[in-house]
Protein backbone atom coordinates (compact mmCIF):
# COMPACT_ATOMS: atom_id res chain seq x y z
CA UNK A 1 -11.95 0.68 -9.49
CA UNK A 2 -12.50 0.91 -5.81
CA UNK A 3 -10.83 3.38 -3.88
CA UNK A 4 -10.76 1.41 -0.56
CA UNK A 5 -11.99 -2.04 0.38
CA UNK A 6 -13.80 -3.10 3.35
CA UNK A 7 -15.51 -6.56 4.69
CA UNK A 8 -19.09 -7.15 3.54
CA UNK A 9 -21.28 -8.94 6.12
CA UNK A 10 -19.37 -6.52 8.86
CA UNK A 11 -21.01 -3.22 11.09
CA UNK A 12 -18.23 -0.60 9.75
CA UNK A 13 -17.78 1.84 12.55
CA UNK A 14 -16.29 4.78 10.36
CA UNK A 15 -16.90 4.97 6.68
CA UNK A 16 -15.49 8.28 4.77
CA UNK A 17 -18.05 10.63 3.49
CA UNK A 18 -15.67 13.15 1.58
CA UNK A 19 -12.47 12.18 -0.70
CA UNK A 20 -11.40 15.92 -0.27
CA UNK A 21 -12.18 18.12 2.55
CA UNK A 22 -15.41 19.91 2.45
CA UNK A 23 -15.26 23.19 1.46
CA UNK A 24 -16.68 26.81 2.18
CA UNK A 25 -19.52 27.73 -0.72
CA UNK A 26 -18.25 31.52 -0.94
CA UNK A 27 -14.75 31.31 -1.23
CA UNK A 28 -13.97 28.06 -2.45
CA UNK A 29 -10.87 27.44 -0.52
CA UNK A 30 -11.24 27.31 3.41
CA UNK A 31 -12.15 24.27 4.55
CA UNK A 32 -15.41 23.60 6.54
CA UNK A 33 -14.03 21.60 9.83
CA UNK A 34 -17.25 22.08 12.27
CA UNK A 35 -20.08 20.70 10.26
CA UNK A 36 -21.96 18.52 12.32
CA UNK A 37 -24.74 15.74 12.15
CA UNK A 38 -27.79 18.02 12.09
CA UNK A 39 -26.35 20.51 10.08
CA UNK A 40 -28.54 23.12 8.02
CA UNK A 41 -29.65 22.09 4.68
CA UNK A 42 -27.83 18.81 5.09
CA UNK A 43 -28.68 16.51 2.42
CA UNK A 44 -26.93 13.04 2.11
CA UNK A 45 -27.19 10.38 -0.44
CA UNK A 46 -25.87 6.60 -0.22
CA UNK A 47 -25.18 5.70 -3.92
CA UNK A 48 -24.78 1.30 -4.21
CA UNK A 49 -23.79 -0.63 -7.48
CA UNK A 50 -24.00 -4.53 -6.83
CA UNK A 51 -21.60 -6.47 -9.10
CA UNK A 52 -24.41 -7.15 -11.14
CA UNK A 53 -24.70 -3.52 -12.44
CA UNK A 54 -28.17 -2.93 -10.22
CA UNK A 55 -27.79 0.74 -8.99
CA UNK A 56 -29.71 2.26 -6.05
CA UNK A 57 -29.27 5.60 -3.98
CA UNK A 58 -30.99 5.94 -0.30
CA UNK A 59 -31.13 8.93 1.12
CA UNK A 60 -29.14 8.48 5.21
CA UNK A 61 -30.20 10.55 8.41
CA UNK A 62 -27.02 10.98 10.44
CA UNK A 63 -27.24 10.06 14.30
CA UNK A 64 -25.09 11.75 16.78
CA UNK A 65 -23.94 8.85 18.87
CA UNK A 66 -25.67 5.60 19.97
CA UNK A 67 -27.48 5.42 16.75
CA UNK A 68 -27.14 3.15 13.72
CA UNK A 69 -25.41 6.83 11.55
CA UNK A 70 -23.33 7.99 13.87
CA UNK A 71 -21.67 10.98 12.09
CA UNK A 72 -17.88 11.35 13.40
CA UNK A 73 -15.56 14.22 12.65
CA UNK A 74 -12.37 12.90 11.65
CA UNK A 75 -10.49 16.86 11.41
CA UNK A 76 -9.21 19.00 8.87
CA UNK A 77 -12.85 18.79 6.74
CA UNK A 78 -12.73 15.03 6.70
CA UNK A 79 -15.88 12.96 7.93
CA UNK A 80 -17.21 9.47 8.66
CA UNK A 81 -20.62 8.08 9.13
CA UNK A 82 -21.10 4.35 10.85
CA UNK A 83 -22.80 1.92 8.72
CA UNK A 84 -24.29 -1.39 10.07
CA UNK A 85 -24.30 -4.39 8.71
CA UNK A 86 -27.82 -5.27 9.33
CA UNK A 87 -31.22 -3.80 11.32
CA UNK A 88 -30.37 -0.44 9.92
CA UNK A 89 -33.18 2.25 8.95
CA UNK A 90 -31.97 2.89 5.67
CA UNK A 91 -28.91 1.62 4.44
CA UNK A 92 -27.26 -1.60 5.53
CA UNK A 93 -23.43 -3.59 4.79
CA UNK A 94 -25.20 -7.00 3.37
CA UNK A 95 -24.31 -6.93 -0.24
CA UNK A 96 -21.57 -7.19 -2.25
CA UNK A 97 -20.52 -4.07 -4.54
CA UNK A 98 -19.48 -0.82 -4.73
CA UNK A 99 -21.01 2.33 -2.94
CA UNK A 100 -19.74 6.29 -2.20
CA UNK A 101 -21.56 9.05 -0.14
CA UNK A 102 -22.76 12.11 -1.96
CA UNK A 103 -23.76 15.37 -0.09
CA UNK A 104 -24.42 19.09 0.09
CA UNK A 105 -25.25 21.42 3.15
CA UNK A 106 -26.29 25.22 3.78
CA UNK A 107 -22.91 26.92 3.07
CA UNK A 108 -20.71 23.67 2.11
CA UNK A 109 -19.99 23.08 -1.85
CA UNK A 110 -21.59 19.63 -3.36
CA UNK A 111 -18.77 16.47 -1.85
CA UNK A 112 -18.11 13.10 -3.24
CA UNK A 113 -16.90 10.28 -1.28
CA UNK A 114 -14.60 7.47 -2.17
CA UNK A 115 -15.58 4.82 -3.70
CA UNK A 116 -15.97 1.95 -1.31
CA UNK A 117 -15.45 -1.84 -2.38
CA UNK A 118 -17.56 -4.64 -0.43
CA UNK A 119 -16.28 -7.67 -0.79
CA UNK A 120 -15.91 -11.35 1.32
CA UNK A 121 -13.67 -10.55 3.94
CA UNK A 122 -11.37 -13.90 3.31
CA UNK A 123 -10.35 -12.55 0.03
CA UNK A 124 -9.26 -8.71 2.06
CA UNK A 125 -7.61 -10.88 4.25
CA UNK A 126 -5.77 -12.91 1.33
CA UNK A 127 -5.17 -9.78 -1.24
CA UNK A 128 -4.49 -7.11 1.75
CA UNK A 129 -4.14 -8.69 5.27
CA UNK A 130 -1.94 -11.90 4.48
CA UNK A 131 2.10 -11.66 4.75
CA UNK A 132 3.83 -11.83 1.32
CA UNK A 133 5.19 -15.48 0.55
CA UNK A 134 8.36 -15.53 -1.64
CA UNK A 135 6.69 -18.85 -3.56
CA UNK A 136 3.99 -17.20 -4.69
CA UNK A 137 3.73 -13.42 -3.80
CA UNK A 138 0.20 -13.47 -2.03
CA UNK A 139 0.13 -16.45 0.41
CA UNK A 140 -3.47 -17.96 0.21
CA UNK A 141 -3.53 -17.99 -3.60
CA UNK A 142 -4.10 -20.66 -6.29
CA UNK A 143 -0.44 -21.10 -6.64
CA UNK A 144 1.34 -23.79 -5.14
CA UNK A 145 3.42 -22.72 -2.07
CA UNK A 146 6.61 -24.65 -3.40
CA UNK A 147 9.23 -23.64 -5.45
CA UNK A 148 9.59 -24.57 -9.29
CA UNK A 149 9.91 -27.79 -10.36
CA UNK A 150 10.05 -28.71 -6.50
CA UNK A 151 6.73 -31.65 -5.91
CA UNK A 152 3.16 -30.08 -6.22
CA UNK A 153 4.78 -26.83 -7.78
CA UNK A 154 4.97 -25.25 -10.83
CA UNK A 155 6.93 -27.03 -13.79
CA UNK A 156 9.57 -25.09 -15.50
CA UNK A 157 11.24 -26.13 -18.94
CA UNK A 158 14.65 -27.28 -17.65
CA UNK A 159 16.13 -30.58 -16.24
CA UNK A 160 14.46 -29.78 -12.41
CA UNK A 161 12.50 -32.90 -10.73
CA UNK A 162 9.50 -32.12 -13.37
CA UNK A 163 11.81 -32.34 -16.13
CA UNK A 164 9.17 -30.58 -18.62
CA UNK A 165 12.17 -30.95 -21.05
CA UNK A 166 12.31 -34.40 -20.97
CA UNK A 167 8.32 -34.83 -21.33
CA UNK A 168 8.04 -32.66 -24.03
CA UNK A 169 10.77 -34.35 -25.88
CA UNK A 170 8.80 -38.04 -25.12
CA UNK A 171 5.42 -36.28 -26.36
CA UNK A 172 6.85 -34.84 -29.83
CA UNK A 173 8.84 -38.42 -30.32
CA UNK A 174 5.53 -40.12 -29.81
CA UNK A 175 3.60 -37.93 -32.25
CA UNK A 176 3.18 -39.57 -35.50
CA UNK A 177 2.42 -37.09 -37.78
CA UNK A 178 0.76 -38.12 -41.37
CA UNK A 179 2.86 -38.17 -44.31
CA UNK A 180 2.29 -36.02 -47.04
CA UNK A 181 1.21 -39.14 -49.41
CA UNK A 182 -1.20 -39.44 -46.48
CA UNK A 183 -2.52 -36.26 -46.98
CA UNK A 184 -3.05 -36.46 -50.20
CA UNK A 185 -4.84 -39.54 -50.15
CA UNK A 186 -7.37 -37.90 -47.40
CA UNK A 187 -7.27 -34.61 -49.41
CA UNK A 188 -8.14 -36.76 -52.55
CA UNK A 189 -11.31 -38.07 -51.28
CA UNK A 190 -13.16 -34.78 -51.35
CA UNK A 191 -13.33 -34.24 -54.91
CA UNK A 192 -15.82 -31.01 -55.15
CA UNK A 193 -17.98 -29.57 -52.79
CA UNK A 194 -20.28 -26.11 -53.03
CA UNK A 195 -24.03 -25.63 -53.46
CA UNK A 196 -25.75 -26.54 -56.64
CA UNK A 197 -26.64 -24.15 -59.45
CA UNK A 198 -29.78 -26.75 -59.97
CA UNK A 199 -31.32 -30.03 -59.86
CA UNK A 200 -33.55 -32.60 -61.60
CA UNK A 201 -34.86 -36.14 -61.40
CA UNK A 202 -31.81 -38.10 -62.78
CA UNK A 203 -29.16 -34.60 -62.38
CA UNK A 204 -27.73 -32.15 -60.25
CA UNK A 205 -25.87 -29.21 -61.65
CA UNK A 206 -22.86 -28.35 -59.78
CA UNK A 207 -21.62 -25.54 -58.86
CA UNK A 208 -20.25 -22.20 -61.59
CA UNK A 209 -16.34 -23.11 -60.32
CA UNK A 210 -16.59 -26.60 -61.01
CA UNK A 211 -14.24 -28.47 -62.72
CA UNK A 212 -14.58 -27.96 -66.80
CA UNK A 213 -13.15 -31.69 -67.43
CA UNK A 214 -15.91 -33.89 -68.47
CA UNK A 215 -16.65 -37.47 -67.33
CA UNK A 216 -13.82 -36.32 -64.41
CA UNK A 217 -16.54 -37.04 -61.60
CA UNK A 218 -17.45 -40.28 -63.54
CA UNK A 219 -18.36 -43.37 -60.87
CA UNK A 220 -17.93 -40.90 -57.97
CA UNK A 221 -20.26 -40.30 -55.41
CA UNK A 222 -22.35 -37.29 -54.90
CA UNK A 223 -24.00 -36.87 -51.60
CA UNK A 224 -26.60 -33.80 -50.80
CA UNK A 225 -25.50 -32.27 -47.33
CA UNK A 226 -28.25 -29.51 -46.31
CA UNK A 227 -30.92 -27.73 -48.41
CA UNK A 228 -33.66 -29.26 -50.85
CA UNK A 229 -33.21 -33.13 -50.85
CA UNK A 230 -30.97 -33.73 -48.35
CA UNK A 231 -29.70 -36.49 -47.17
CA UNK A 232 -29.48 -38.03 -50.42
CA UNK A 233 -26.50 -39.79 -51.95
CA UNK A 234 -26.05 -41.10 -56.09
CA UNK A 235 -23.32 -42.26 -58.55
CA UNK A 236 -22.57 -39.74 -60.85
CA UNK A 237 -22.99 -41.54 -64.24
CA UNK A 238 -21.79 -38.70 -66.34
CA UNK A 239 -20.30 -35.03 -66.02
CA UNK A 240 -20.26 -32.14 -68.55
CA UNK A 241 -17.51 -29.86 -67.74
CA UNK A 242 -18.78 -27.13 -70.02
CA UNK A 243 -22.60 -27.56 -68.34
CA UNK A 244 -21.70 -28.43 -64.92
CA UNK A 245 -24.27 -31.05 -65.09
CA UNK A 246 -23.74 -34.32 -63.44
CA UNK A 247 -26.26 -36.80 -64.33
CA UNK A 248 -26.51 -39.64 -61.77
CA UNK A 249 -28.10 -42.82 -60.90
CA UNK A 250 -30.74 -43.75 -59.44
CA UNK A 251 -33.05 -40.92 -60.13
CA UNK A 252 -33.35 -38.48 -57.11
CA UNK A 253 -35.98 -38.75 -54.26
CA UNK A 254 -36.42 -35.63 -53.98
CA UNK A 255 -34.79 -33.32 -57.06
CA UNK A 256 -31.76 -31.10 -55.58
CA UNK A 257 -32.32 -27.50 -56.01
CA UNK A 258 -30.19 -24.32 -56.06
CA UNK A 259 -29.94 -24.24 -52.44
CA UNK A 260 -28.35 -27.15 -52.18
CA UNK A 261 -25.23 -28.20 -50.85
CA UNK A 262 -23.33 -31.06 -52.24
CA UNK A 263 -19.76 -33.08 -51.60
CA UNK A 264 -18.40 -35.37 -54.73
CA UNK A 265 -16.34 -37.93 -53.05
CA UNK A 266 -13.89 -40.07 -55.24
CA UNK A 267 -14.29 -44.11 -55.02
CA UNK A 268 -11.35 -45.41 -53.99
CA UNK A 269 -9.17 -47.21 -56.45
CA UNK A 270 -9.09 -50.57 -57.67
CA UNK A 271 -6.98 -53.17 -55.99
CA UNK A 272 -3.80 -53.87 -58.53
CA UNK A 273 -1.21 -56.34 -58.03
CA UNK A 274 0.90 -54.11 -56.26
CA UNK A 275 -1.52 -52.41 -53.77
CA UNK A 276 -3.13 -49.09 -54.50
CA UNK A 277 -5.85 -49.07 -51.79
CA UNK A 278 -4.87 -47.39 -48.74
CA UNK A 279 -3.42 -49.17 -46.15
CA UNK A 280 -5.41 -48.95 -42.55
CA UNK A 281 -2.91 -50.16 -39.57
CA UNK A 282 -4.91 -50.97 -36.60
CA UNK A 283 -3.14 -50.14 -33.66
CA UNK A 284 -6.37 -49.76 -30.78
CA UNK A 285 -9.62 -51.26 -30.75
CA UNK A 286 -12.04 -48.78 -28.45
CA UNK A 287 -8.61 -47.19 -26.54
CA UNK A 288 -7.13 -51.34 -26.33
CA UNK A 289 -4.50 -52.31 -27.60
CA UNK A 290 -4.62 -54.56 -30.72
CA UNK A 291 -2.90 -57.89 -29.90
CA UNK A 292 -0.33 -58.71 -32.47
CA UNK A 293 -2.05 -61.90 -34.65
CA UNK A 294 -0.52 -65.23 -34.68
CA UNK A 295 -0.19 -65.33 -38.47
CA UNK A 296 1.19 -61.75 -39.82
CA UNK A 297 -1.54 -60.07 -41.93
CA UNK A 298 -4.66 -61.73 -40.50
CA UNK A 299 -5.78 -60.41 -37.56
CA UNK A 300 -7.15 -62.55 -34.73
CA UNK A 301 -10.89 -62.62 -34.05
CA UNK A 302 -12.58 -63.43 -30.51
CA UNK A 303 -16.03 -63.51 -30.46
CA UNK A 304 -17.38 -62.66 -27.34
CA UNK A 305 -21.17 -62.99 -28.64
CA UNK A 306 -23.21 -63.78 -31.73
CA UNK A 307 -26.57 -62.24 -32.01
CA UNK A 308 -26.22 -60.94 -28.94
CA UNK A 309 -26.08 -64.28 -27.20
CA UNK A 310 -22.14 -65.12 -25.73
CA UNK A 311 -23.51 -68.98 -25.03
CA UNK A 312 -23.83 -68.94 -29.06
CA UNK A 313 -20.42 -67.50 -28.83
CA UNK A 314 -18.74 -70.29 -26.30
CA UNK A 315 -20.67 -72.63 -28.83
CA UNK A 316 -18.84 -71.65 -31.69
CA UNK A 317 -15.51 -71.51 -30.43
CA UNK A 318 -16.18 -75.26 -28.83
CA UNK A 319 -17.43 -76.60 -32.71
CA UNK A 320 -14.70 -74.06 -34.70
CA UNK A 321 -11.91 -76.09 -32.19
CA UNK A 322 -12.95 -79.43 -32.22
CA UNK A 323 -13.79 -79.72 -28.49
CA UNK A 324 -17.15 -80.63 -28.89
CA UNK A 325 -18.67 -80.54 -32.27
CA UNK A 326 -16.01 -80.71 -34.89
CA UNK A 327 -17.02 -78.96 -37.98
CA UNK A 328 -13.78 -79.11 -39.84
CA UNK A 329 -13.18 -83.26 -39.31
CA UNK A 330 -11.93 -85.85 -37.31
CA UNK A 331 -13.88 -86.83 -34.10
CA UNK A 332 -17.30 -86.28 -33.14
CA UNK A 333 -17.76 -86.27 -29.47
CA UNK A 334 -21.59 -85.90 -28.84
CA UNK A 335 -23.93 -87.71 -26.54
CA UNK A 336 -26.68 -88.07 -29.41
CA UNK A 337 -27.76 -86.66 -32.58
CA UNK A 338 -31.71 -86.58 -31.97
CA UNK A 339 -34.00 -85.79 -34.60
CA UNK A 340 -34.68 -86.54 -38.42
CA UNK A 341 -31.77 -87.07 -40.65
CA UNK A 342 -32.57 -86.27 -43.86
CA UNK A 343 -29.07 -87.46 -45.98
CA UNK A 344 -25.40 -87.67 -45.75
CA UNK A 345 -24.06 -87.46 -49.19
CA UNK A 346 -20.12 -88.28 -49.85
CA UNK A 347 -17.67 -90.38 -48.35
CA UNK A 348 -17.01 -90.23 -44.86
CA UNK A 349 -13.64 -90.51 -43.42
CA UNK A 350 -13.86 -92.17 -40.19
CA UNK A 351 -16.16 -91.64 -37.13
CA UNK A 352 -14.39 -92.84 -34.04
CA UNK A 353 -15.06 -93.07 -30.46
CA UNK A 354 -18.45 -93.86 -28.78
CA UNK A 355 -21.54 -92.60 -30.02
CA UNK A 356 -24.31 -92.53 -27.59
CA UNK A 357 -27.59 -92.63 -29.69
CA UNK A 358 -28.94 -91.52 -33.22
CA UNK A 359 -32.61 -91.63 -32.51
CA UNK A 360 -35.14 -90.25 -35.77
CA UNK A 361 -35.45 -91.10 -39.39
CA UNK A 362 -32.49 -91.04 -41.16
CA UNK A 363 -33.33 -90.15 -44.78
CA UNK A 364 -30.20 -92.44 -46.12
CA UNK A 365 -26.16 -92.49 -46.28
CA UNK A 366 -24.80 -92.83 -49.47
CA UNK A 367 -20.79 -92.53 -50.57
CA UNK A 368 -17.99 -94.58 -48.70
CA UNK A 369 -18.35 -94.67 -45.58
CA UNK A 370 -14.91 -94.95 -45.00
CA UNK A 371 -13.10 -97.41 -42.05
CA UNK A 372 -14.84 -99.56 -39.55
CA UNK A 373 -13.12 -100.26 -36.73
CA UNK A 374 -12.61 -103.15 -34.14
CA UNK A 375 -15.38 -101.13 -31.68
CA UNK A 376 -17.68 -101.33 -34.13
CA UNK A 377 -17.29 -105.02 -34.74
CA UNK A 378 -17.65 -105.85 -31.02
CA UNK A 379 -20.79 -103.45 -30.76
CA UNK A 380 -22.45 -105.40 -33.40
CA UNK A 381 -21.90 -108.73 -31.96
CA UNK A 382 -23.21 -107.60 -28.74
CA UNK A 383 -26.33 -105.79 -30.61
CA UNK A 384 -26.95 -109.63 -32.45
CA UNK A 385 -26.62 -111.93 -29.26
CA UNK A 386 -29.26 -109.41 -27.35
CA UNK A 387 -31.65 -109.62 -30.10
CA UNK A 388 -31.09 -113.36 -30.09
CA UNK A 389 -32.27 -113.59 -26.23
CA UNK A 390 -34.53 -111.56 -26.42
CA UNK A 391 -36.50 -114.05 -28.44
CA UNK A 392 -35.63 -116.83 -27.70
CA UNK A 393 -33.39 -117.76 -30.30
CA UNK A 394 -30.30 -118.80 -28.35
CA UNK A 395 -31.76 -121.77 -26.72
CA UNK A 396 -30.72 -123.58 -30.90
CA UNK A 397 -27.10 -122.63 -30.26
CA UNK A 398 -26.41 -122.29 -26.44
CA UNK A 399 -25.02 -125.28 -24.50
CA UNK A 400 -27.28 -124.63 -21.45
CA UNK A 401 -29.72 -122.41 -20.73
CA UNK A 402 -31.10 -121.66 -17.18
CA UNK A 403 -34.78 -121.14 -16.27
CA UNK A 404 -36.22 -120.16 -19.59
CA UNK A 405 -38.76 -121.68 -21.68
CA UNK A 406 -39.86 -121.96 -25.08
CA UNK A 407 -42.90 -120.13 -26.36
CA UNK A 408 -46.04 -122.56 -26.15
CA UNK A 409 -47.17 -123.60 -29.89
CA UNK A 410 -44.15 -122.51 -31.61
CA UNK A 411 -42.46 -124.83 -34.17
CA UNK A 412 -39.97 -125.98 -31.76
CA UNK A 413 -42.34 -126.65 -28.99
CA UNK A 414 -44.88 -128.78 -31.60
CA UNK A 415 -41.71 -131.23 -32.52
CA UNK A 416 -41.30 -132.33 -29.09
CA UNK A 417 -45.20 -132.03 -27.24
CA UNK A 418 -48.48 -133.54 -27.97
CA UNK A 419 -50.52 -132.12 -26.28
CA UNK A 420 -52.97 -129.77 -28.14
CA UNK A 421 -51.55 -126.68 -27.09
CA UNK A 422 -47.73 -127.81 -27.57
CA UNK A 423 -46.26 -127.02 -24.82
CA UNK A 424 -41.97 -127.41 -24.04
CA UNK A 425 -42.60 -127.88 -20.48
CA UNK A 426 -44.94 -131.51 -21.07
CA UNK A 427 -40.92 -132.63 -22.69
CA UNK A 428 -38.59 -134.38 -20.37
CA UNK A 429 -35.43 -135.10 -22.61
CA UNK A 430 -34.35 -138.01 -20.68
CA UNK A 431 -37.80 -139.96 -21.97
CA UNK A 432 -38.25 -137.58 -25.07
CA UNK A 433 -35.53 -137.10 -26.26
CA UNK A 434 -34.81 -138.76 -30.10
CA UNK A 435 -31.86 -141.19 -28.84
CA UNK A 436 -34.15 -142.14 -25.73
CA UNK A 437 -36.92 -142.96 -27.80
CA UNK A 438 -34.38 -144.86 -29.27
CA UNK A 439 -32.77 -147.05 -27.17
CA UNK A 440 -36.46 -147.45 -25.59
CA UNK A 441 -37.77 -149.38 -28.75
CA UNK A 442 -34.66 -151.75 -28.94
CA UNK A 443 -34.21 -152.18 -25.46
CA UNK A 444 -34.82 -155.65 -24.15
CA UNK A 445 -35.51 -154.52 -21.03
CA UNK A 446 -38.50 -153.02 -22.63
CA UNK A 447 -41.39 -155.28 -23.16
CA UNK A 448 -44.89 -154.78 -25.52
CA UNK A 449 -42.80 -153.76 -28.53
CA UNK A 450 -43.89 -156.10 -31.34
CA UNK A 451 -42.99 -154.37 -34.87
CA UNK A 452 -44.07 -156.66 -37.56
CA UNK A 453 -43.24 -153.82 -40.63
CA UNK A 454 -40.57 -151.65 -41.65
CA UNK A 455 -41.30 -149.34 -44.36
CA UNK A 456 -44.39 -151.63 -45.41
CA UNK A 457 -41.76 -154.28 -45.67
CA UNK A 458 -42.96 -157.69 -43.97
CA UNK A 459 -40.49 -158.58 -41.18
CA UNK A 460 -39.56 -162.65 -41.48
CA UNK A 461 -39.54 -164.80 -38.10
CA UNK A 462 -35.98 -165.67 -39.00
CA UNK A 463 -34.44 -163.22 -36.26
CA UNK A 464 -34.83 -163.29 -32.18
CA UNK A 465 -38.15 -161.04 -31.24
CA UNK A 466 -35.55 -158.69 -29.76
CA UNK A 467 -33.33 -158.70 -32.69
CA UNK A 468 -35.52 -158.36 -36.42
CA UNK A 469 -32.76 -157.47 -38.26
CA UNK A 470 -30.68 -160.44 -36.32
CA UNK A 471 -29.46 -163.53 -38.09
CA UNK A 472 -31.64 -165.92 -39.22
C-alpha cells in the first residue's frame, strides 16, 4: 500500500527521498543534515511499478535550483527532489502507479523512500480533499447523498417511504412455488442417466448402477447425449436388469459405445378417465398475458397468418364467420363462382340471396336441392321473356310490337308473303290479313269475283251472283 498519494498528470515541486533520516555510515546513529545535490558518491535510483505490474528503475541527476531535479533540504536528514510532470530528462509524473527513491552517498548508509501513489487527481480530491458528508461518509461517492429510505436513497427493511418490507412481502406472496407432486412428476421424467458400458446395432448397455428390474425401462425413451453416436434417440423395446442391456428399436445409426452418455426418459402415462397426464396451465404466451377463453377449457385461437401470409389469415376468419364465404352453412354471399364445377353431391339446404354468376362446366348436382324461393321464380321468368325477344318469338304472344320485323323466309313470314324470298314487310294486314281476304271475296262492293265451285261441288244459278249460298 502506498505510503502517500499525490496527483498524476501534475509537476510535484517536493517529493520525499528518505522515509527515515539519512544516516552517518560509521556510527549508525547521527543523522546526515548537510548532504547536498552534488554530493560525493551520490547515487540515486527512481524505482516505478504501473498498476499493471510493469517495473522500471531510472537512474535521476539532482539539479540545484532552476532545473527539472531540484534537490531541497527539508532539515533534520529529511530530503525532497522536484519531479515534473512532463519534458523531464529522465523521469517524468505521466503514469499512473506506484514509485519510491532509492539512494546511497560517500559516507551516508543505503535510504529508502516512501512509497508514492499516482493516481487521477479527482479521486485525491474525493477520498482525501472532499469534506465528510453524514449521508454517505465521503461526499463524491457512488452512494446516494440522501438519507435511508428518503427518494433516490438507499432502501432499508422497515416501513420508511421504500417500504422494502412491504415489497418483499408482495414478491414472496407472488411466488408460486411447485408442489411436491410437481416435483415428482418432473423428477419422474428422467428415469436413468450415466455413460454406457457398451453398444450395438439394435442395443445399448447401460450403465454398472443401473436399475436390476427388468423390462422397467420398457417403451421408454433412450436418447444418446455426447460421445460415439450422438444425437441419437430409440424406444427401448426390452431391458435386462441382470445384463444392463437395453435392446431398442430402430436399430442404431451409429452403434453407442462405452463413451457414451445416455438419458432414459419415461413416456408419459396414458390418459384414464380420471386424468393422469399432467396438467399444463397457460398463464403467458411470449411474456402476454393469456386471455381467459370464452368457453372454459378451450382456449381461443387468433390467427394472425397462415403460411406466412396474414391475407390467408383475414380470409379464413371472413369464411370460418360467415361474412363472406360460409363454410359451415346458411348464406353464400359471393360475386361469382368462376371456373369448372366438377359435382355437388347431397342435398342442399337453401341458397338465398343474389348470386352474381356461375360461369364454367358444372360436372352435375345431384341430391335435393332443397327450397326455391319467390326470387328465383321471378329470375326465371325474366331469363324466359329475354330469350323470347331475343328471337323473335314474342311477336306470337305480344299484343303490339314496335319497330321489329320478322326474319325473311321463316315459317311465319312464308304464310303471309309471296314473293320468292318471303318477306313480312311485302304484308299489310289491313289487305292481308285472313278476315280481310275475307270480307274482300263476299263483298259486293267488290267486283270480278265469279266462283263457280266449292270443294269441286258445282254451284247452281238458284242464288243472287253475290249471294251462292242465297235462297233459291
Amino acid at each position: 500500500m502506498a505510503d502517500l498519494w499525490m496527483d498524476v498528470d501534475t509537476a510535484i515541486a517536493e517529493a520525499p527521498i528518505n522515509l527515515l533520516p539519512l544516516l552517518d555510515d560509521t556510527d549508525f546513529k547521527t543523522k546526515e543534515e548537510s548532504v547536498v545535490y552534488n554530493a560525493a558518491g551520490l547515487d540515486l535510483v527512481w524505482n516505478f511499478v504501473t498498476c499493471a505490474g510493469a517495473m522500471t528503475q531510472t537512474a535521476v541527476t539532482p539539479t540545484d535550483t532552476g532545473g527539472n531535479y531540484d534537490w531541497v533540504n527539508q532539515g533534520n536528514g529529511h530530503y525532497s527532489i522536484e519531479i515534473p510532470a512532463s519534458g523531464g530528462a529522465s523521469i517524468n509524473n505521466d503514469t499512473e502507479g506506484f514509485g519510491w527513491f532509492t539512494g546511497v552517498a560517500t559516507g551516508v548508509l543505503p535510504w529508502r523512500g516512501p512509497v508514492i501513489g499516482f493516481r487521477a487527481a479527482g479521486l485525491n480530491d474525493l477520498l482525501i480533499d472532499s469534506a465528510y458528508s453524514a449521508t454517505r461518509g465521503l461526499t463524491g461517492t457512488a452512494l446516494p447523498a440522501v438519507a435511508a429510505d428518503g427518494a433516490g436513497g438507499l432502501p432499508i427493511s422497515d416501513a420508511g417511504g421504500l417500504a422494502l418490507d412491504t415489497m418483499c412481502a408482495a414478491a414472496l406472496t407472488a411466488y408460486d412455488p411447485p408442489t411436491k407432486a410437481e416435483m415428482d412428476i418432473a423428477v419422474g421424467y428422467i428415469g436413468e442417466s450415466g455413460t454406457a458400458q457398451a453398444g450395438a446395432a439394435g442395443s445399448i448397455t447401460l450403465r454398472a448402477g443401473a436399475s436390476a428390474t427388468d423390462d422397467l425401462f420398457n417403451s421408454m425413451a433412450v436418447v444418446t447425449l455426447s460421445g460415439t453416436g450422438t444425437g441419437q434417440a430409440r424406444v427401448i423395446t426390452d431391458y435386462n436388469g441382470t445384463t444392463k442391456v437395453a435392446a431398442v428399436s430402430p436399430d442404431w445409426t451409429t452403434n453407442p459405445s462405452s463413451d457414451t452418455t445416455y438419458v432414459v426418459i419415461p413416456t408419459p402415462p396414458a390418459p384414464t378417465a380420471t386424468g393422469s397426464l399432467p396438467r399444463v396451465d397457460v398463464r403467458e404466451w411470449l411474456g402476454s398475458t393469456v386471455a381467459t377463453p370464452a368457453v372454459a377449457g378451450r382456449p381461443s385461437v387468433d390467427a394472425i397468418a397462415v403460411s406466412g401470409d396474414t391475407a390467408a389469415a383475414d380470409n379464413l376468419e371472413a369464411a370460418c364467420d360467415g361474412t363472406t364465404y360460409n363454410i359451415g352453412g346458411g348464406a353464400v354471399v359471393a360475386a361469382s363462382v368462376t371456373g369448372a364445377v366438377g359435382s355437388v353431391t347431397g342435398a342442399v339446404g337453401s341458397v338465398t340471396g343474389a348470386v352474381g354468376s356461375v360461369t364454367g362446366a358444372v360436372g352435375s348436382v345431384t341430391g335435393s336441392a332443397g327450397t326455391w324461393n319467390a326470387a328465383w321464380d321471378a329470375e326465371v321468368q325474366s331469363e324466359v321473356d329475354d330469350a323470347l325477344v331475343a328471337r323473335g318469338l314474342d311477336h306470337l304472344v305480344a299484343a303490339a310490337v314496335t319497330g321489329t320485323d320478322i326474319v325473311d323466309d321463316s315459317i311465319i313470314a312464308k304464310l303471309v308473303s309471296k314473293s320468292a324470298i318471303a318477306d313480312w314487310d311485302s304484308f299489310t294486314n289491313t289487305t292481308d290479313s285472313l278476315e280481310a281476304a275475307a270480307d274482300a271475296a263476299f263483298d259486293p262492293g267488290v267486283e270480278g269475283v265469279d266462283v263457280t265451285q266449292i270443294n269441286n261441288v258445282t254451284l247452281t244459278g238458284s242464288g243472287t251472283v253475290l249471294d251462292p249460298w242465297g235462297p233459291a
